[in-house]
Protein backbone atom coordinates (compact mmCIF):
# COMPACT_ATOMS: atom_id res chain seq x y z
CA UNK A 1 -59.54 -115.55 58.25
CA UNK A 2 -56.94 -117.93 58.47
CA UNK A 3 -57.13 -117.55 62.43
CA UNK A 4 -59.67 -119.45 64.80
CA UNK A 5 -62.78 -117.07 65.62
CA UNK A 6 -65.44 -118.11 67.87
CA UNK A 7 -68.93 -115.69 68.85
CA UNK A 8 -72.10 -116.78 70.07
CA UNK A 9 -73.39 -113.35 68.62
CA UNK A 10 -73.26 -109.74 68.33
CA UNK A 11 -75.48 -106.84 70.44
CA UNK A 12 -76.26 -103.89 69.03
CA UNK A 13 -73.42 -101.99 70.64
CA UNK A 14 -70.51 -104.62 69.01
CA UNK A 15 -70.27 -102.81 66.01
CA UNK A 16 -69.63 -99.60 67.39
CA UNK A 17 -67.04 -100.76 69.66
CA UNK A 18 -65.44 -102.94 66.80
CA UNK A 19 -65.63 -99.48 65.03
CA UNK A 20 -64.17 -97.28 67.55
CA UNK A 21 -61.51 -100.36 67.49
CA UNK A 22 -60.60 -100.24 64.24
CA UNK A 23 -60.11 -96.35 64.59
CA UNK A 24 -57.39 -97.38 66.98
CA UNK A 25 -55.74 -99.54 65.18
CA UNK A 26 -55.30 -97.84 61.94
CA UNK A 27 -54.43 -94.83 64.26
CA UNK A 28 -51.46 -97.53 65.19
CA UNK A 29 -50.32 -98.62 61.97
CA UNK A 30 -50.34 -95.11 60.54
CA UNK A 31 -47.64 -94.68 63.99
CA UNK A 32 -45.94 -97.80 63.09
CA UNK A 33 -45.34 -96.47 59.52
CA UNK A 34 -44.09 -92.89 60.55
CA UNK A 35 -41.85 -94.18 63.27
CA UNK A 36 -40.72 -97.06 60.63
CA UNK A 37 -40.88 -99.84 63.15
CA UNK A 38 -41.30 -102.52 59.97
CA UNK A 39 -38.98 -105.52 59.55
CA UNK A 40 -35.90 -105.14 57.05
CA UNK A 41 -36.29 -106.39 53.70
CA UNK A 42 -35.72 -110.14 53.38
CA UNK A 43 -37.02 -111.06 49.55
CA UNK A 44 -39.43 -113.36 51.07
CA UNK A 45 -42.12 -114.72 49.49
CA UNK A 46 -44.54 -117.13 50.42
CA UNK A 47 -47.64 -119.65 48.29
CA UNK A 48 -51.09 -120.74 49.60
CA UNK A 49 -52.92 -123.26 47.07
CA UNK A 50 -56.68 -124.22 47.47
CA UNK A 51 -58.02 -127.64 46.49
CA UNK A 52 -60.73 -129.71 45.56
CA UNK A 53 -61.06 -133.63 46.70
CA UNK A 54 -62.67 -135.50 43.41
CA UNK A 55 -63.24 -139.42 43.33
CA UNK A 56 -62.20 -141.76 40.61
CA UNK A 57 -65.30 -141.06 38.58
CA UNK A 58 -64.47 -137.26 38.69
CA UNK A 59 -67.19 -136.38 40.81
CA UNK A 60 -66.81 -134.02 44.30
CA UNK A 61 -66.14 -136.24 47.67
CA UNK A 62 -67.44 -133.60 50.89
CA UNK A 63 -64.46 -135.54 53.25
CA UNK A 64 -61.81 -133.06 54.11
CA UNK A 65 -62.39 -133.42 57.84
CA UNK A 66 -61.34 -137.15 56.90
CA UNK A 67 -58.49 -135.97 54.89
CA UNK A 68 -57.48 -133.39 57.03
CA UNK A 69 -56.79 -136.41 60.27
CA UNK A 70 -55.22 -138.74 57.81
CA UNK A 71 -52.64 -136.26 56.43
CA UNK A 72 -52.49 -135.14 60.29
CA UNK A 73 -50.41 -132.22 59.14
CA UNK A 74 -50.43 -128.31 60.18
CA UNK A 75 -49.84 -127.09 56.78
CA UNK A 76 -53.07 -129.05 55.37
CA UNK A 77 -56.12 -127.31 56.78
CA UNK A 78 -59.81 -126.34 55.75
CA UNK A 79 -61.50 -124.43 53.40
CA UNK A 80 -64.64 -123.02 53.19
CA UNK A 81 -66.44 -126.43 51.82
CA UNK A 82 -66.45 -129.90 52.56
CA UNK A 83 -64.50 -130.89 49.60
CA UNK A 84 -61.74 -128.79 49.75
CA UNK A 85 -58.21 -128.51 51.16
CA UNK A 86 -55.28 -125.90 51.50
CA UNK A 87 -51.37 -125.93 51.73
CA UNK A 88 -49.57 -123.90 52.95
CA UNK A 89 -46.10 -123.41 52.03
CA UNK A 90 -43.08 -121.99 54.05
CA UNK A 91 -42.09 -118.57 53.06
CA UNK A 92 -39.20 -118.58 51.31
CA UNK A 93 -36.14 -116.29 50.34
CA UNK A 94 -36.31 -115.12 46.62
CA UNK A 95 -33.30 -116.14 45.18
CA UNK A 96 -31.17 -119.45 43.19
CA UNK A 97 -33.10 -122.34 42.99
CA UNK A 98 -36.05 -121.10 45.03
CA UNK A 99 -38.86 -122.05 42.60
CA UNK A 100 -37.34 -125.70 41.74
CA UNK A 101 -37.03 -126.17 45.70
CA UNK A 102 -41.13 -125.14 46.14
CA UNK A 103 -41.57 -127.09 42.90
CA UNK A 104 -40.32 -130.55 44.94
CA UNK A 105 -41.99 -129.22 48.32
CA UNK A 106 -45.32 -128.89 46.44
CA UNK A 107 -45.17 -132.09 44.77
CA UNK A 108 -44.01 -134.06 47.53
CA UNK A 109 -46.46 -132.39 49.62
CA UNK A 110 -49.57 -132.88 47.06
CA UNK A 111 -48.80 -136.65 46.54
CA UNK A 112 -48.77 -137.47 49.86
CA UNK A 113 -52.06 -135.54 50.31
CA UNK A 114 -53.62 -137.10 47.51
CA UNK A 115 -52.30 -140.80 48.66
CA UNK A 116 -54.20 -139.89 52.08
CA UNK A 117 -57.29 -138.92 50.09
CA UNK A 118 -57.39 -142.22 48.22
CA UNK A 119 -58.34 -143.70 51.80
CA UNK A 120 -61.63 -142.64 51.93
CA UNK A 121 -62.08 -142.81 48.13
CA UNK A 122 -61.22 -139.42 46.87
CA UNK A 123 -58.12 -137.68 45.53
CA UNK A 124 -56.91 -134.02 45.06
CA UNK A 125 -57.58 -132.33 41.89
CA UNK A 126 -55.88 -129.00 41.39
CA UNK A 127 -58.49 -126.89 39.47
CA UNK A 128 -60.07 -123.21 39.13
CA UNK A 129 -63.81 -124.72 39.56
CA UNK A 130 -63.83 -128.55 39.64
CA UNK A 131 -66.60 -128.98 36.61
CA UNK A 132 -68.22 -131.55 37.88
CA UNK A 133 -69.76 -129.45 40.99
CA UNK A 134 -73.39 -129.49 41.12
CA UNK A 135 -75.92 -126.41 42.82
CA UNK A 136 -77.03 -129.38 44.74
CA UNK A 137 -73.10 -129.58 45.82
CA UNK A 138 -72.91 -125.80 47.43
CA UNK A 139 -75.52 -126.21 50.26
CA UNK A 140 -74.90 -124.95 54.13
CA UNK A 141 -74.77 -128.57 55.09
CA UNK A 142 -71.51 -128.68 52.88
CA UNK A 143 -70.03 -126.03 54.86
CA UNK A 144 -66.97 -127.17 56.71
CA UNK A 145 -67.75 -128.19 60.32
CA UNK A 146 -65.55 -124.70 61.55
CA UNK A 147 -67.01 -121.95 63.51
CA UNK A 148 -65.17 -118.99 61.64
CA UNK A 149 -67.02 -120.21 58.39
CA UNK A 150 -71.05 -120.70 59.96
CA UNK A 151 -70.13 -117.45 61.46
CA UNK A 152 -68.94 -115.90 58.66
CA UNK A 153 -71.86 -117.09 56.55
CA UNK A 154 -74.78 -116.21 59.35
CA UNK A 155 -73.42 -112.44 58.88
CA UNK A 156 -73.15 -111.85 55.39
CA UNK A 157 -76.19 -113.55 54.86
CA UNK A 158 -77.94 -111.25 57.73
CA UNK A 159 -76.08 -108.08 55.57
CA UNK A 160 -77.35 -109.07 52.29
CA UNK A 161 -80.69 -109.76 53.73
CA UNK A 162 -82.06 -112.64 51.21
CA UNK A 163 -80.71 -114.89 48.91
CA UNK A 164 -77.41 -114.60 46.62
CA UNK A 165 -78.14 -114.57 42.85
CA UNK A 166 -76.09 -116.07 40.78
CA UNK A 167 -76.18 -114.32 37.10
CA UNK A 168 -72.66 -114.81 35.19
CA UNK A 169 -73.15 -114.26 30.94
CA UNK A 170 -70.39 -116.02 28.94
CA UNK A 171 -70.39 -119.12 26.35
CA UNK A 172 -73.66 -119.66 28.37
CA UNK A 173 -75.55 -117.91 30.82
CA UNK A 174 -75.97 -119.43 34.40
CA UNK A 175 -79.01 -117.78 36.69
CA UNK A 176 -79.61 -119.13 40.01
CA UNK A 177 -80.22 -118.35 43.56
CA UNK A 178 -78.20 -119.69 47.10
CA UNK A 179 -79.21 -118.92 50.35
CA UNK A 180 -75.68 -119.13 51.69
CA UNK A 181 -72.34 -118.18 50.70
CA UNK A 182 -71.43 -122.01 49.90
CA UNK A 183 -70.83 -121.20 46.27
CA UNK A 184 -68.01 -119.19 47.15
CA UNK A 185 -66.36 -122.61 48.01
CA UNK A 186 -66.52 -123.42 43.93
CA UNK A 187 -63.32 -121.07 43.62
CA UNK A 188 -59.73 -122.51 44.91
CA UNK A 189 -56.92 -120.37 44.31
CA UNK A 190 -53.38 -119.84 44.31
CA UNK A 191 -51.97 -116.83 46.93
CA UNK A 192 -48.59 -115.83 46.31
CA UNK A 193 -47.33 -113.49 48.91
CA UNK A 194 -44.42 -110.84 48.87
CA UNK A 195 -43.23 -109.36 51.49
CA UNK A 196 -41.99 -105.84 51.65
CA UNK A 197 -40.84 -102.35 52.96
CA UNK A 198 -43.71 -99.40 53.63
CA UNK A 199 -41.09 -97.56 51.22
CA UNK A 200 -41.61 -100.32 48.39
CA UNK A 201 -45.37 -101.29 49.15
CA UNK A 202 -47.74 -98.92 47.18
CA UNK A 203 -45.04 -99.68 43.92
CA UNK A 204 -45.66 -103.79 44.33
CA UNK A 205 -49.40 -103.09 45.19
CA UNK A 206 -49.58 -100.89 42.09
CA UNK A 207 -47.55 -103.28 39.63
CA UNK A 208 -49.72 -106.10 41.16
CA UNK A 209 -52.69 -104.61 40.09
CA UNK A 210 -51.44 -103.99 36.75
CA UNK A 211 -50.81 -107.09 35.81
CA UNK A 212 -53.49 -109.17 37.11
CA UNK A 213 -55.32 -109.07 33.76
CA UNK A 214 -52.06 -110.83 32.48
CA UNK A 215 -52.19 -113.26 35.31
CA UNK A 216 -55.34 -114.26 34.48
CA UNK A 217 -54.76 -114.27 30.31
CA UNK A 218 -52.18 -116.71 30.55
CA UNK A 219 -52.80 -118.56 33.83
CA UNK A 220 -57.32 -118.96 33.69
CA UNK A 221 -58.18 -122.28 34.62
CA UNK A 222 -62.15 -122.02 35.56
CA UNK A 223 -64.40 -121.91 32.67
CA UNK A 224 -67.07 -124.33 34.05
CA UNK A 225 -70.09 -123.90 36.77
CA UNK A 226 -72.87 -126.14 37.45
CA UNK A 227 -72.79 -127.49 34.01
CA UNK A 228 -72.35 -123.92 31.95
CA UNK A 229 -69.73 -123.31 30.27
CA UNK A 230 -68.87 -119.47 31.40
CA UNK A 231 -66.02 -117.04 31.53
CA UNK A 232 -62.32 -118.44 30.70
CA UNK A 233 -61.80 -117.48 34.20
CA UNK A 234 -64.77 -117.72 36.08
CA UNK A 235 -64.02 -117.50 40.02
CA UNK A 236 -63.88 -113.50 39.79
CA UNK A 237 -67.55 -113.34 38.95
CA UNK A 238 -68.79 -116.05 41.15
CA UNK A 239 -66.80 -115.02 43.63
CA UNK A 240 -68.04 -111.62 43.62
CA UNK A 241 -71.49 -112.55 43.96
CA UNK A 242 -71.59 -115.41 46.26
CA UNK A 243 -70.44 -112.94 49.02
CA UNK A 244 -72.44 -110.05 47.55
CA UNK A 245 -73.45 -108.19 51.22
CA UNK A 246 -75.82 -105.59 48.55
CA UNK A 247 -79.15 -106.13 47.80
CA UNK A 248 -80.58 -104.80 44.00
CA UNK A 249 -81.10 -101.20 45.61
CA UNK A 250 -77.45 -100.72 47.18
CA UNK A 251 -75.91 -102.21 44.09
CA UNK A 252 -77.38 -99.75 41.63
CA UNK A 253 -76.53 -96.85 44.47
CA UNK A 254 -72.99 -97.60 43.83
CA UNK A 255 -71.84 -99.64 46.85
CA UNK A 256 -68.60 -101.02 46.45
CA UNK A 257 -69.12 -105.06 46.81
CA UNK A 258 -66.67 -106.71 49.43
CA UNK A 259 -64.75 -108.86 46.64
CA UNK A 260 -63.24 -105.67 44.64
CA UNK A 261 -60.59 -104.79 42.18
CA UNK A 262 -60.34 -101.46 43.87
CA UNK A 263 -60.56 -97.90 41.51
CA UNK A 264 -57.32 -96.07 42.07
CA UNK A 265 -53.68 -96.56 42.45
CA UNK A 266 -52.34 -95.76 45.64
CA UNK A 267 -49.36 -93.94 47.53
CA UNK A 268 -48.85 -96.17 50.62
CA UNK A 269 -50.36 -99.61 52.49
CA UNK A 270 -52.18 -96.97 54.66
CA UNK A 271 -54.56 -96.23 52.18
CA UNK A 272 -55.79 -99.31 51.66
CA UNK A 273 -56.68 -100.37 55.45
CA UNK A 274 -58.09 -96.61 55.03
CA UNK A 275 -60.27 -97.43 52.16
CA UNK A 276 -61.23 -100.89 53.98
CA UNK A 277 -62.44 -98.97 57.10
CA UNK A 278 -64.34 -96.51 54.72
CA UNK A 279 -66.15 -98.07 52.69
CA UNK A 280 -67.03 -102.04 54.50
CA UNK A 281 -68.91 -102.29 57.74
CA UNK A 282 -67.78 -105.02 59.92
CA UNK A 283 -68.81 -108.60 59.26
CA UNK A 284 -67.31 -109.55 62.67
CA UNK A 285 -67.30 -107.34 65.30
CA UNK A 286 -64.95 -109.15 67.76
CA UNK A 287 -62.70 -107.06 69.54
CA UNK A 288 -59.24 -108.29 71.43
CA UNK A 289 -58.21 -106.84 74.81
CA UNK A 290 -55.32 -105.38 73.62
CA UNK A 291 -55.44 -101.77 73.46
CA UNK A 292 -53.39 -100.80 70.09
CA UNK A 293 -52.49 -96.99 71.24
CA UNK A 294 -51.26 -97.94 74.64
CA UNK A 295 -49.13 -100.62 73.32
CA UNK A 296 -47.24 -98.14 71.14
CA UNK A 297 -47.14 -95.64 74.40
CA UNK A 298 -45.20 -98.29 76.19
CA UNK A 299 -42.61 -98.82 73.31
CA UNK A 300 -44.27 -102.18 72.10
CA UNK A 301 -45.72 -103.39 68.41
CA UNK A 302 -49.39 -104.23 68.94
CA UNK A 303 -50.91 -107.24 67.02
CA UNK A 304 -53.67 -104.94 65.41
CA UNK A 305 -56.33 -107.86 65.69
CA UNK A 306 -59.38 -106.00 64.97
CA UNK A 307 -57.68 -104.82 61.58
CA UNK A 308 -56.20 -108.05 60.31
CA UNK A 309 -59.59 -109.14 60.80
CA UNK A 310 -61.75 -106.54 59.10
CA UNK A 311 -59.20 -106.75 55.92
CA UNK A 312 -59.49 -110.70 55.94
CA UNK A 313 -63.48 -109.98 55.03
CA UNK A 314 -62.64 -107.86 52.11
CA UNK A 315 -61.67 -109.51 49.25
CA UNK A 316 -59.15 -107.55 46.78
CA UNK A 317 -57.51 -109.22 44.45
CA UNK A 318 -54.26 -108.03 45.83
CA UNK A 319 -55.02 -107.46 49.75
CA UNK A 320 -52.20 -105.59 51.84
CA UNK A 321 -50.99 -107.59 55.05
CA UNK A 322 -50.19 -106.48 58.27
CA UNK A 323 -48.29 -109.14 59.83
CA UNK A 324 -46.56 -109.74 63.06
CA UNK A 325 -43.39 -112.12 63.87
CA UNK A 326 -41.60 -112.47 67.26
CA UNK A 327 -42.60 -108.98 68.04
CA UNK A 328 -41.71 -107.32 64.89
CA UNK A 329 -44.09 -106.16 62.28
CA UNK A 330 -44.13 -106.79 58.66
CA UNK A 331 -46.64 -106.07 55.74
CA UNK A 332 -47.03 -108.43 52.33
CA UNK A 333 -48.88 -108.01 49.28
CA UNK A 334 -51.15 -111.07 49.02
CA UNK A 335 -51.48 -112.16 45.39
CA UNK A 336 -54.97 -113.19 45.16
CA UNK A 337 -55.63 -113.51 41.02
CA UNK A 338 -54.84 -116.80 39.87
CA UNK A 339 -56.42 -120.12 39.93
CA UNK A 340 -55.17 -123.58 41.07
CA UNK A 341 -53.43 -125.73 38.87
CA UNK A 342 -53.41 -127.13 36.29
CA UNK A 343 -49.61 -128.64 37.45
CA UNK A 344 -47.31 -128.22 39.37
CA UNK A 345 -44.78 -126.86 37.25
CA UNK A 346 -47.51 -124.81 35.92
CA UNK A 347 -47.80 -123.32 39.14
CA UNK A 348 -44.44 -122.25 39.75
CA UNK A 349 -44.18 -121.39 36.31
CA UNK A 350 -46.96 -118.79 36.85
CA UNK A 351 -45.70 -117.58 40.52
CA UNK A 352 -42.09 -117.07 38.54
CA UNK A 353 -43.74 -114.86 35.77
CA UNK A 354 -45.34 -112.73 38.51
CA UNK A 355 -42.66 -112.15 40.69
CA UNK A 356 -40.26 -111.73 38.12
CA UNK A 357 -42.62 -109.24 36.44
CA UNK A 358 -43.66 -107.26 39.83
CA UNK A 359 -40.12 -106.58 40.33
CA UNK A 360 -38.96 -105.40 37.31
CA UNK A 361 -42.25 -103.32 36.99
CA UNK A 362 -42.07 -101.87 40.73
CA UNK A 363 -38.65 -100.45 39.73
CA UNK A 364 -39.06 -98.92 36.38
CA UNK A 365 -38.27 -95.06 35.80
CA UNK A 366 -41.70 -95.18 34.11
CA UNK A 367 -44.07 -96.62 36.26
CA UNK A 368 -46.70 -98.23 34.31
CA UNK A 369 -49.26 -96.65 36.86
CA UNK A 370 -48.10 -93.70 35.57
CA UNK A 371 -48.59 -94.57 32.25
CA UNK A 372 -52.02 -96.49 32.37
CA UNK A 373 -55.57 -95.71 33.64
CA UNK A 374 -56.67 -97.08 36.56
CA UNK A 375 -59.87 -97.82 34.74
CA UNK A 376 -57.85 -99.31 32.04
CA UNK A 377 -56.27 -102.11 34.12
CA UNK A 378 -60.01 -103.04 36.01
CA UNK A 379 -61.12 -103.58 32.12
CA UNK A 380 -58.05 -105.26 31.19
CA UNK A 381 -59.32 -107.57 34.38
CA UNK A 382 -62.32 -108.29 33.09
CA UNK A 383 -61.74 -108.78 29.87
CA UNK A 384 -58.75 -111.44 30.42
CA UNK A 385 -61.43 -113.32 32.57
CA UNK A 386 -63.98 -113.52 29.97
CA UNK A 387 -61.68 -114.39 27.33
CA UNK A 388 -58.58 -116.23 28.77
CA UNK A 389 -55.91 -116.48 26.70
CA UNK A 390 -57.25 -114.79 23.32
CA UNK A 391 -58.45 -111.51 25.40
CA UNK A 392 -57.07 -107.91 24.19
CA UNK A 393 -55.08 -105.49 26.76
CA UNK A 394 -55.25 -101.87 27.11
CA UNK A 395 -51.35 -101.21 27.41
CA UNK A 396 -49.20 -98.11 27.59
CA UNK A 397 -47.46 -98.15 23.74
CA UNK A 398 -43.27 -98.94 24.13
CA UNK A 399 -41.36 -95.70 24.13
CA UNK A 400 -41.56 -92.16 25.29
CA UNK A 401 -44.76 -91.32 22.72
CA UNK A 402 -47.10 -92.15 25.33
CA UNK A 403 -50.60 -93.46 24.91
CA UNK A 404 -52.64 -96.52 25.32
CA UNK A 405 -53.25 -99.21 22.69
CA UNK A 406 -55.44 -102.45 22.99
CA UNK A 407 -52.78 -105.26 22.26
CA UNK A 408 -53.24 -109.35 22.24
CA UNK A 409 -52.59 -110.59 26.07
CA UNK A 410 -50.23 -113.23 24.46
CA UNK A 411 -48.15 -110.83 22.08
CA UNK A 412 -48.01 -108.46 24.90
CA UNK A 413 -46.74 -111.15 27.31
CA UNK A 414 -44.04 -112.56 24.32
CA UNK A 415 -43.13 -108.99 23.10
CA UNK A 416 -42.81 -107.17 26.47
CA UNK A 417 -43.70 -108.50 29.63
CA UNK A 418 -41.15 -111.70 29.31
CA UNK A 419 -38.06 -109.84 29.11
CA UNK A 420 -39.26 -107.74 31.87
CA UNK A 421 -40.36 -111.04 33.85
CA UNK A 422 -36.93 -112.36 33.21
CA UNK A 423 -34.73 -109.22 34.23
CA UNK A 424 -37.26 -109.06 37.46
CA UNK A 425 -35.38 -112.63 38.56
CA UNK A 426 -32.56 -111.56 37.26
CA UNK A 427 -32.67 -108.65 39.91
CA UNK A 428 -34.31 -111.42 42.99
CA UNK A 429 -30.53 -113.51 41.59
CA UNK A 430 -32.60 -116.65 41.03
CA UNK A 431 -30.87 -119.17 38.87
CA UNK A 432 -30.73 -118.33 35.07
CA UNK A 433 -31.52 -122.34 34.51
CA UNK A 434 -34.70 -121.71 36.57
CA UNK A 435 -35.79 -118.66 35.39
CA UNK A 436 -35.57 -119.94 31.91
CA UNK A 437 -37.32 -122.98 32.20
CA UNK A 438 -40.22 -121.18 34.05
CA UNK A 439 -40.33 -118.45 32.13
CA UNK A 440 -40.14 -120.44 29.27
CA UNK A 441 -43.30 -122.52 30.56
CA UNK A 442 -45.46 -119.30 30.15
CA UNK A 443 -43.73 -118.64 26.62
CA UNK A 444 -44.78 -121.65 25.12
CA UNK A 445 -48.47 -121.51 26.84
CA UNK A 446 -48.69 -118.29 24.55
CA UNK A 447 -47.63 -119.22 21.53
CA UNK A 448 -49.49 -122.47 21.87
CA UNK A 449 -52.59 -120.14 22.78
CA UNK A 450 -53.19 -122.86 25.42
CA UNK A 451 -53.76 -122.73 29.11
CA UNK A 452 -56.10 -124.48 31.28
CA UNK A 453 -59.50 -123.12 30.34
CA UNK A 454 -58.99 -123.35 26.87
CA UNK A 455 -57.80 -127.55 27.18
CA UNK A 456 -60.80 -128.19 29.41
CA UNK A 457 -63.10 -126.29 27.05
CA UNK A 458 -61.79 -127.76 24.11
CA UNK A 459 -61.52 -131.61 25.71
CA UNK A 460 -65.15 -130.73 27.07
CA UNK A 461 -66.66 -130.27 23.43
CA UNK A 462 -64.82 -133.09 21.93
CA UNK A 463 -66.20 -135.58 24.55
CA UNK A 464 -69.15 -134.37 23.57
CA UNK A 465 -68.66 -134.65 19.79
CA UNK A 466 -68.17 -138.47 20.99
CA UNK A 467 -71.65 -138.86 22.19
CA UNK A 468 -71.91 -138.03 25.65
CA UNK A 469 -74.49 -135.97 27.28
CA UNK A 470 -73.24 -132.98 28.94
CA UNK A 471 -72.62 -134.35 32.42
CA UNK A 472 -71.20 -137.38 30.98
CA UNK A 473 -68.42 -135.10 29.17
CA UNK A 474 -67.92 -133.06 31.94
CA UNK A 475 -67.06 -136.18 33.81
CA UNK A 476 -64.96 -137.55 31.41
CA UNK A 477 -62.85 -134.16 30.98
CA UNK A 478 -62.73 -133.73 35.07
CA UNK A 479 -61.23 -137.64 35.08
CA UNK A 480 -58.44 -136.61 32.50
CA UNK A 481 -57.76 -133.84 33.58
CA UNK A 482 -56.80 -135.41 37.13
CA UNK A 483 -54.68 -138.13 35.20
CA UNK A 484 -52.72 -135.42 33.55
CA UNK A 485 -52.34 -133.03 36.30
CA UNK A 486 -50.58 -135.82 38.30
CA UNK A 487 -48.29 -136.63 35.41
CA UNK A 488 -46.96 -133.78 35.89
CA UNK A 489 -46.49 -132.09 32.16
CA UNK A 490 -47.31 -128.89 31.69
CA UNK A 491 -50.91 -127.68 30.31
CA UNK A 492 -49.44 -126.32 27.22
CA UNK A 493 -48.52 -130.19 25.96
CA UNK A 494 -51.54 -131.93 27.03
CA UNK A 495 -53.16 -133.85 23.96
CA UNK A 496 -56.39 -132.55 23.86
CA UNK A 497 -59.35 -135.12 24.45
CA UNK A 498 -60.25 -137.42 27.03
CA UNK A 499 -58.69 -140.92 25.35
């Protein structure tokens, strides 16, 4: 979605075509596999972060198109609403002092952002859900002034057929209705991106999957909406139903929803653009000129348009990529779990634990695919997202005695997943000075049984203990939390409160 799109509309014969399109080009890419036409392995990985623009009173500023001209930058750009931003990062090759380099990039890049920000009175904030977002906040006319997003809106709001309700149960329960996808723009992200062989996808994808729940456990940073205090990690939820393209009836038939875990493991990247074509009608039915088949014929690598964007309009957690460089194409598994911020090192911290892990996990004689139920690892999901840090795990038990036991996310992380996170970047040859500080970032996050949710949760209720009304508190923790994200020390040592 990255990519500029421009329609006026679709006729009644546009799907079909787009369908008979997308035919084609998984017909292509199921060619390009067999004939191995894929670029070589190069260990390179690549970060997307997603942020909000806050004034000094904590409070949401709708000015990136301001921002944006001031930073005057390609790898600033849009996002969904008015008051948020994204960076993009440079791939880079996995190896020595990789994550200390993207540690400097991102903070030299966010500080200038943020200095350009203060020019129109705002600043970046590098949050799950900013808390102080109100429903009055997530409106159409706070839609960013792009066509791919009022396009994207007009059709799954014509698919869904009347308005999104919100209904998310945790600490509190939030109901409430939108009639446009706007809410959606509550949730900025971190994407960490891998790229890899065919041979080596479905083992990343696979690994990626199950440890998402452990992502989330140690990394949940979102545990506020329009003044409720929700899940520990509360994106997934929202997310799911601000794009929701089923009404009541389809839900309760069983229709998958568009932002998806998934329900299997799988063999190859194929089945995933398979499963995509299956199961999600088009959202945008624009078709290129280029004719996929007939590309291949005459010994070229077609760009697959129609594909990329179909799979940019369903949202997995971990989406496969089909990418194409300088005539060569490449795939990537697009990391999709984890929330923004709280710092910078916390970050990087969290991107080291994952790739570390992935790799060590994508290369074990045991698969843990193998080993755990598919169903298992969409609970473990869920359950990491309602609970954060303190949530249980369904995990295969150490050893060749097989089974499944329901284990603490943070003992599970400490006992097992560590060392396995730490041989992973051992095996990438980053730096051992590196890998042990980062690492050691996400050790001390679990035995302080702190991350992000749980400070702004327990600052939150303090503030209130204080005397302030709720919007007052959720102010005060939003303005704090800004202060200490720019400091720069990791969540796990912030002093909890908002003096």
């Amino acid at each position: 979605m990255g990519e500029k799109v421009v329609a006026d509309g679709f006729g009644l014969s546009d799907r079909q075509r787009y369908r008979r399109k997308l035919q084609q080009c998984l017909a292509g890419l199921a060619r390009l596999l067999a004939d191995k036409r894929f670029d070589r392995p190069r260990n390179l990985m690549g970060l997307e972060i997603e942020l909000n623009l806050a004034g000094a009173d904590g409070m949401p500023r709708m000015v990136n198109g301001a921002v944006l001209d001031r930073i005057a930058s390609s790898d600033f750009q849009t996002e969904l609403g008015m008051f948020n931003l994204e960076v993009n990062i440079a791939p880079h090759r996995l190896g020595g002092r990789v994550f200390d380099r993207l540690a400097e990039e991102l903070r030299t890049g966010l500080g200038y952002a943020d200095r350009k920000a203060r020019e129109v009175d705002a600043g970046v904030v590098m949050i799950g859900i900013l808390p102080t977002l109100a429903q009055r906040d997530l409106v159409f006319e706070n839609l960013s002034a792009v066509d791919r997003y009022t396009l994207l809106n007009d059709q799954i709001v014509a698919a869904r057929g009347e308005d999104f309700m919100l209904d998310i149960q945790g600490v509190e329960r939030l109901t409430c209705t939108s009639t446009s996808i706007v809410p959606e723009a509550a949730c900025t992200s971190v994407q960490l991106h891998l790229q890899v062989t065919p041979a080596r996808f479905a083992a990343v994808w696979n690994a990626a999957q199950a440890v998402a729940a452990v992502q989330i456990a140690v990394g949940a940073n979102s545990p506020f909406l329009f003044g409720h205090e929700l899940w520990r990690e509360s994106r997934p939820p929202l997310f799911q139903q601000a794009t929701d393209t089923r009404p009541p009836e389809l839900q309760a038939q069983g229709v998958r929803p568009r932002t998806w875990f998934g329900e299997r493991w799988v063999d190859s990247a194929y089945d995933l653009f398979e499963e995509n074509l299956r199961y999600f009608p088009p959202l945008l039915p624009i078709c290129d000129e280029e004719d996929p088949l007939l590309v291949l014929d005459r010994g070229g690598v077609p760009r697959l348009q129609e594909l990329v964007l179909h799979n940019g309009t369903v949202y997995r957690w971990n989406r496969p990529v089909y990418g194409w460089v300088d005539g060569v194409p490449h795939l990537r598994v697009e990391n999709r779990v984890l929330p923004a911020g709280p710092t910078v090192t916390d970050v990087v911290a969290n991107a080291a634990f994952y790739y570390g892990l992935v790799r060590a996990l994508a290369e074990d004689t045991r698969p843990v695919w193998k080993r755990l139920p598919f169903e298992d690892a969409a609970a473990n999901f869920d359950a990491a997202c309602r609970h954060g840090i303190e949530s249980e795990l369904r995990w295969p038990r150490p050893g060749r005695s097989g089974g499944v036991a329901s284990v603490p996310a943070v003992r599970l992380v400490l006992d097992e997943l560590l060392p396995l996170a730490a041989a992973g970047l051992d095996a990438w040859h980053v730096e051992p000075a590196d890998r042990d500080f980062y690492l050691g970032v996400i050790e001390e996050r679990c035995r302080a049984r702190v991350n992000g949710a749980s400070w702004q949760a327990d600052t939150f209720h303090k503030a209130l203990e204080t005397g302030l009304d709720r919007d007052a508190a959720l102010a005060a923790t939003t303005r704090r939390y800004a202060e200490l994200m720019h400091a720069g020390e990791p969540v796990h040592t912030w002093p909890v409160g908002i003096d």
